[in-house]
Protein backbone atom coordinates (compact mmCIF):
# COMPACT_ATOMS: atom_id res chain seq x y z
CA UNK A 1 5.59 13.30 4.84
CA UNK A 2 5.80 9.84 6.14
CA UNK A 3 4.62 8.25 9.13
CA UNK A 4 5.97 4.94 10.49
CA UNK A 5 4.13 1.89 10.60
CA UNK A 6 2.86 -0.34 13.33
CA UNK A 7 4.39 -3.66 12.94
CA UNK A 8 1.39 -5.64 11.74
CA UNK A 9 1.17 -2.72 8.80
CA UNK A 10 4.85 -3.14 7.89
CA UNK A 11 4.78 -6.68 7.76
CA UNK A 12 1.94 -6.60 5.44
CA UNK A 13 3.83 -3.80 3.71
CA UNK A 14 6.54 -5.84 2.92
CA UNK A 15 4.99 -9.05 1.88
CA UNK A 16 3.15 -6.65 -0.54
CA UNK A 17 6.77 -4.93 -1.84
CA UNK A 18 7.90 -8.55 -2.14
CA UNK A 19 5.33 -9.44 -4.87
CA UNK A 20 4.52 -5.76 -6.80
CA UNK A 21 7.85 -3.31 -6.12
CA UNK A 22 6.42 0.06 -7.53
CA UNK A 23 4.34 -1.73 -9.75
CA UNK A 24 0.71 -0.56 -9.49
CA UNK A 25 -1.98 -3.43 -8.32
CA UNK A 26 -5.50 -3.63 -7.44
CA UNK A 27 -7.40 -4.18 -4.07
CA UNK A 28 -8.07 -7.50 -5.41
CA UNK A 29 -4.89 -8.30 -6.10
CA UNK A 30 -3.68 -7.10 -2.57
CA UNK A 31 -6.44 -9.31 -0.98
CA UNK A 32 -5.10 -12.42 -2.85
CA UNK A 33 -1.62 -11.67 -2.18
CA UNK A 34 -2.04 -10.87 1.35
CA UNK A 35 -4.63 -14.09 2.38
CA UNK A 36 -6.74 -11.22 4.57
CA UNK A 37 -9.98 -10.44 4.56
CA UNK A 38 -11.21 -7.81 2.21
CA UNK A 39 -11.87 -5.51 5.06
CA UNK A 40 -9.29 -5.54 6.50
CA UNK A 41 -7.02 -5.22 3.43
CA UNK A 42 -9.18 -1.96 3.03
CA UNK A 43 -8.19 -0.41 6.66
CA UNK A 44 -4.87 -1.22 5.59
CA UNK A 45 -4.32 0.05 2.36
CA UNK A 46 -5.74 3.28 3.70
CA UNK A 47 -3.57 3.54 6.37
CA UNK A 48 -0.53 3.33 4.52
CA UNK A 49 -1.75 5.97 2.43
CA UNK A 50 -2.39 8.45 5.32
CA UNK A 51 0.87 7.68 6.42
CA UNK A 52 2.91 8.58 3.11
CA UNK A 53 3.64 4.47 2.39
CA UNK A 54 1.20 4.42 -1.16
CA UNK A 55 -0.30 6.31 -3.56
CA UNK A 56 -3.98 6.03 -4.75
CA UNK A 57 -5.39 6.47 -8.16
CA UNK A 58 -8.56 6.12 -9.92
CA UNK A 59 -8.33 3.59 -12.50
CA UNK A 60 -8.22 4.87 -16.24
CA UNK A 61 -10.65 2.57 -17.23
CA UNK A 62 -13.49 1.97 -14.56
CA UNK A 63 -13.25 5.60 -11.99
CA UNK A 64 -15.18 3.49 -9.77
CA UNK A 65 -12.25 1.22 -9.22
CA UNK A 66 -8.83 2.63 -7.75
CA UNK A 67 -5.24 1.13 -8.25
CA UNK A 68 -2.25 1.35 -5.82
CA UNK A 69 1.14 1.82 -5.74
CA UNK A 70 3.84 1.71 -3.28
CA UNK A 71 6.44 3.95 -2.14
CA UNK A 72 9.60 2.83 -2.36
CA UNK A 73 10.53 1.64 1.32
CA UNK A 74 14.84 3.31 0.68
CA UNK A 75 12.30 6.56 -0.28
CA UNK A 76 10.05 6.32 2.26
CA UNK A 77 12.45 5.80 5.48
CA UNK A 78 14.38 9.03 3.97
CA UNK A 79 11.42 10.73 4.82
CA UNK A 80 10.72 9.81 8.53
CA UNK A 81 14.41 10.85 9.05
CA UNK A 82 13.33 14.48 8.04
């Protein structure tokens, strides 16, 4: 199920859906793309998981690392109409 966003999470949503689509990136790569601090790219990237926005997943090659992926926002809005 998905939650909405506050607007500061959406915006930072989009800007992120702008430069990856369902591609999956790293919290590096989220960091860089978003100019925000690494902390708070962390708060935010777990947020939009708890609210249904991304998926997390260990990466295949380091466990210690984990890579992202968005939810498709047409997908996503479906779901807070339910």
């Amino acid at each position: 199920m998905v939650s909405p966003l506050p607007k500061w999470e959406m915006k930072r949503y989009a800007i992120l859906w702008n430069r990856f689509k369902s591609k999956e990136f790293a919290h590096e790569q989220a960091s860089k793309v978003l100019g925000d601090d690494k902390k708070l790219v962390s708060v935010f990237l777990s947020d939009l998981k708890k609210a249904g926005w991304l998926e997390v997943n260990l990466d295949s090659k380091d466990t210690r690392k984990r890579t992202y992926k968005l939810k498709e926002p047409n997908l996503a809005v479906q779901e807070l109409k339910k």
